[in-house]
Protein backbone atom coordinates (compact mmCIF):
# COMPACT_ATOMS: atom_id res chain seq x y z
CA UNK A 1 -60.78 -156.11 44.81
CA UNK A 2 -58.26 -158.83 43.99
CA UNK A 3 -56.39 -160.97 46.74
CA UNK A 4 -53.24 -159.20 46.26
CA UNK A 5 -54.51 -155.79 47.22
CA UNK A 6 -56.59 -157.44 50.31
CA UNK A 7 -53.47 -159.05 51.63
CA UNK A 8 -51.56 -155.95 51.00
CA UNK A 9 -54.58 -153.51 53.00
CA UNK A 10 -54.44 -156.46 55.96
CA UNK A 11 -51.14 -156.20 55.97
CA UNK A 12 -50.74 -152.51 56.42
CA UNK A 13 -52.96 -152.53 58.97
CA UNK A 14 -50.49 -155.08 60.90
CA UNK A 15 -47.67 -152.61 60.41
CA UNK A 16 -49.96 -149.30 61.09
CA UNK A 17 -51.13 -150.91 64.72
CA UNK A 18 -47.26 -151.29 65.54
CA UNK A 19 -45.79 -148.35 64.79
CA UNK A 20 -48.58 -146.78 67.04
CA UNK A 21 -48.09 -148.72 70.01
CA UNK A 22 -44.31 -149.47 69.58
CA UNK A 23 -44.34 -145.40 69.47
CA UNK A 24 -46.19 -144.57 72.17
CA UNK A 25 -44.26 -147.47 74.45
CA UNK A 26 -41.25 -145.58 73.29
CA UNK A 27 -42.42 -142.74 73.99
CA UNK A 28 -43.42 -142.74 77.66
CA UNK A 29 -40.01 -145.06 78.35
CA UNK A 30 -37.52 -142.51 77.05
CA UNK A 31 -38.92 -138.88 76.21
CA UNK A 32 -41.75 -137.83 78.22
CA UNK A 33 -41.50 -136.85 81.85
CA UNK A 34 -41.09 -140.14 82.80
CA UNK A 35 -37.60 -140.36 82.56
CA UNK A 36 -37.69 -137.66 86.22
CA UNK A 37 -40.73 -139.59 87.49
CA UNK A 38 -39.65 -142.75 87.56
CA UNK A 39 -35.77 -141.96 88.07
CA UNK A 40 -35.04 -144.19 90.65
CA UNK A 41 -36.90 -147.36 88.56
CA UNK A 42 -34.81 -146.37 85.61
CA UNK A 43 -31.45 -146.52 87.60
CA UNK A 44 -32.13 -149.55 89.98
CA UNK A 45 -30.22 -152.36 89.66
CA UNK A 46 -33.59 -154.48 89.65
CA UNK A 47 -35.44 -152.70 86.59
CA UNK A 48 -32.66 -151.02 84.31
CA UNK A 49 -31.58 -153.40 82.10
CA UNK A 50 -35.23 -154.10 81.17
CA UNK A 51 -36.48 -150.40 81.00
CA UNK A 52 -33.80 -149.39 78.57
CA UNK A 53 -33.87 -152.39 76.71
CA UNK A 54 -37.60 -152.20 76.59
CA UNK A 55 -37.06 -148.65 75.11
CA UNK A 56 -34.71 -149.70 72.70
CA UNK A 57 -36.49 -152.48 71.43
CA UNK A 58 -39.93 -150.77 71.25
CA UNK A 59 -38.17 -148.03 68.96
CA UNK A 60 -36.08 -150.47 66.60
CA UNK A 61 -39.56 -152.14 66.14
CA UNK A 62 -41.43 -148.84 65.48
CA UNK A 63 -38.94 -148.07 63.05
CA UNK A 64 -39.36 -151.34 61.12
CA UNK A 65 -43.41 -151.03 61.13
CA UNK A 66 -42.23 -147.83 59.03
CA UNK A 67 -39.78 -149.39 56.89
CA UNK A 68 -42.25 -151.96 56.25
CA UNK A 69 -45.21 -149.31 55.47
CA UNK A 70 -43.02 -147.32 53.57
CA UNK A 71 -40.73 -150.01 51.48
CA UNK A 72 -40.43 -148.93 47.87
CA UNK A 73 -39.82 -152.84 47.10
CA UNK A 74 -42.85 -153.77 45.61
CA UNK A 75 -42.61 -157.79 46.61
CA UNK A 76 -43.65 -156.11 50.17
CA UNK A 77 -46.67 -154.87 51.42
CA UNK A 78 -46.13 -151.27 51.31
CA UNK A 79 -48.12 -148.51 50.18
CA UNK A 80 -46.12 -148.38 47.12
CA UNK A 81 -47.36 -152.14 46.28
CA UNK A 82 -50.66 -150.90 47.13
CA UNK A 83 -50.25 -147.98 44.88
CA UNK A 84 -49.69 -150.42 42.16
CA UNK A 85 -51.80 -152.56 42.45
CA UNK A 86 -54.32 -150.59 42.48
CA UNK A 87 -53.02 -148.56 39.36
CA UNK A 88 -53.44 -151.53 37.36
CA UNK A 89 -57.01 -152.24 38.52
CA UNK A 90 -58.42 -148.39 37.76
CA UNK A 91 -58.44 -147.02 40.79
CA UNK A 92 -56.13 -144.16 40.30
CA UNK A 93 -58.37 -141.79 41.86
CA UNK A 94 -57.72 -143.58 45.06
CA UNK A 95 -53.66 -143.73 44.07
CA UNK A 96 -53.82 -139.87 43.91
CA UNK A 97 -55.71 -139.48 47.36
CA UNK A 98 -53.07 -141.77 48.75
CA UNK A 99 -49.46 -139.61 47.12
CA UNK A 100 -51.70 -136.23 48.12
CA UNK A 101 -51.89 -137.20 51.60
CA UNK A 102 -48.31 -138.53 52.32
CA UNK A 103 -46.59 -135.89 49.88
CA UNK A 104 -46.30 -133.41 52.94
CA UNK A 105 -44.14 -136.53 54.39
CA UNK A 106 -41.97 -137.48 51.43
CA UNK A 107 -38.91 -136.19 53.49
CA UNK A 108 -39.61 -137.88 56.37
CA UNK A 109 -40.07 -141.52 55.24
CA UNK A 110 -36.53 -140.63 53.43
CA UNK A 111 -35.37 -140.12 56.66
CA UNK A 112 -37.46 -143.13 58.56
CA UNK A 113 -36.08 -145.20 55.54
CA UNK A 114 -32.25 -144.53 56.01
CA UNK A 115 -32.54 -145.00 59.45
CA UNK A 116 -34.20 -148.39 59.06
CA UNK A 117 -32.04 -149.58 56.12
CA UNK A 118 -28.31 -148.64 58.04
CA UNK A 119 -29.00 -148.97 61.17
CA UNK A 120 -32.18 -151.21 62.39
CA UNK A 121 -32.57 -153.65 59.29
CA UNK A 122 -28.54 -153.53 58.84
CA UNK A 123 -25.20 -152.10 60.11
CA UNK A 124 -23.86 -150.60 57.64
CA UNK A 125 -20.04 -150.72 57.48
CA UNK A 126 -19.71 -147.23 56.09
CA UNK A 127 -21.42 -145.42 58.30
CA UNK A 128 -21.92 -145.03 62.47
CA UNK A 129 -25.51 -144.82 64.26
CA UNK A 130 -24.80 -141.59 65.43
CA UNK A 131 -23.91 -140.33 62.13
CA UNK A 132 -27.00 -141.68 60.47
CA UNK A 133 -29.50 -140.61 63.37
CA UNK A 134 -27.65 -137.25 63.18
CA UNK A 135 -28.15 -136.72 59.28
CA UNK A 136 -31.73 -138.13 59.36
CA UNK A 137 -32.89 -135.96 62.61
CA UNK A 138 -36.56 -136.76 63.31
CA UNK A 139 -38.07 -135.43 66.57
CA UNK A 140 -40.61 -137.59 68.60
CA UNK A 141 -43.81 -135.00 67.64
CA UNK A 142 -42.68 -135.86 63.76
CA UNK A 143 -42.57 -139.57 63.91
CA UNK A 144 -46.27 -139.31 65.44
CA UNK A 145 -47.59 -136.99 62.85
CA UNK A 146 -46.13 -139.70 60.15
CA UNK A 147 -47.50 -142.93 62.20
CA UNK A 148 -51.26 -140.36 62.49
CA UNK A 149 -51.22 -139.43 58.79
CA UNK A 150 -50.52 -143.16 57.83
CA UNK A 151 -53.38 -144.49 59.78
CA UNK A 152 -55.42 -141.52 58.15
CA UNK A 153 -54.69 -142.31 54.84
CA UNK A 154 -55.03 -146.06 55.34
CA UNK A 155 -58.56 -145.59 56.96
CA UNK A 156 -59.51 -143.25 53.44
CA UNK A 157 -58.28 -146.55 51.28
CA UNK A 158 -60.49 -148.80 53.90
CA UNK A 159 -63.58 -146.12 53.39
CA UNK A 160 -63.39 -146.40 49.11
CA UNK A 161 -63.42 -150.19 49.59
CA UNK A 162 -66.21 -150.03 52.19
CA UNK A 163 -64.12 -151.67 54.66
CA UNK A 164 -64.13 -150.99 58.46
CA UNK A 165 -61.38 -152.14 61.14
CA UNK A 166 -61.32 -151.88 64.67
CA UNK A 167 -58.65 -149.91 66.26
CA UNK A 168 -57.56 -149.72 69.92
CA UNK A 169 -57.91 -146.17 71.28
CA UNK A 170 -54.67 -144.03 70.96
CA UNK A 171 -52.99 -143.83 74.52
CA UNK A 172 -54.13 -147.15 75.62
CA UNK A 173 -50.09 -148.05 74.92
CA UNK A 174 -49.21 -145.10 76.92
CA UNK A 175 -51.46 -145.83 80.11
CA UNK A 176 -50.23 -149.41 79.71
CA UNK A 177 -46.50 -148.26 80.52
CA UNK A 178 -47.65 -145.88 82.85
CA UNK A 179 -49.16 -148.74 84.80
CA UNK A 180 -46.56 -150.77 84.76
CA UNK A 181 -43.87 -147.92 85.87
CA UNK A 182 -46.32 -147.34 88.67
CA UNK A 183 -45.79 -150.60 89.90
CA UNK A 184 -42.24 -150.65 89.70
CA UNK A 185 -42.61 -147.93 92.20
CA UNK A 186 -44.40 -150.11 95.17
């Protein structure tokens, strides 16, 4: 394996461990039951600016772990630089396990993409937020299946290179938050 492709795998991984815990963060701050639970913390005048800034912040940063995993610009570290790279070393069996297992998610990285590019990584002048969330509608139970996949295919390009990683469990994020809005609560 040459250096390119190591610092492209390392890399991913970076951008893989964000998107999980910048979407579960999100998660339990603005969709799940919390929202009721913790009510009262989300409207006091002593926790609401940080809450839903928090939220916001944890989802513009999700989305750009995506942008950045997904980037068709192959001067990033993306999975199409990856898919490259390793094209022009042979290993196009591996290329082929990687488009088979995020073809079923071609749409939504479209999606994840356009959001990213006119409305987290720019503002673009043509078009409002609400107009591009609108026409690039991706529910919460989506995003994770993308963020899952990802990691799935990642840990297949980590198993042909006889690599290992370690990986924090999923929900650690969520019980995390859910600590901390418990607190907020005392």
């Amino acid at each position: 394996m040459n250096n390119q492709t190591l610092k492209v795998i390392n890399d991913l991984k970076i951008s893989i461990d964000e998107a999980v815990r910048h979407r579960e963060i999100w998660w339990e701050l603005g969709y799940s039951q919390n929202r009721s639970k913790f009510k009262n913390e989300f409207a006091s005048k002593r926790f609401n600016h940080f809450l839903h800034a928090s939220y916001e912040a944890h989802a513009i940063t999700m989305y750009l772990a995506l942008g950045r995993i997904f980037d068709p610009d192959t001067r990033s570290s993306s999975f199409s630089t990856l898919k490259v790279n390793l094209r022009s070393f042979g290993h196009l069996e591996l290329v082929k396990t990687i488009e088979n297992q995020l073809k079923p998610y071609s749409e939504l990285v479209k999606k994840v993409l356009d959001i990213r590019s006119k409305t987290v990584a720019h503002s673009d002048l043509s078009h409002t937020e609400s107009l591009v969330l609108k026409a690039n509608s991706i529910t919460p139970n989506e995003l994770k299946l993308l963020i899952h996949q990802t990691r799935e295919t990642y840990y297949e390009v980590l198993r042909y290179f006889s690599l290992t990683t370690t990986q924090l469990e999923d929900g650690i994020f969520s019980e995390s938050t859910l600590n901390m809005l418990d607190q907020l609560q005392t």
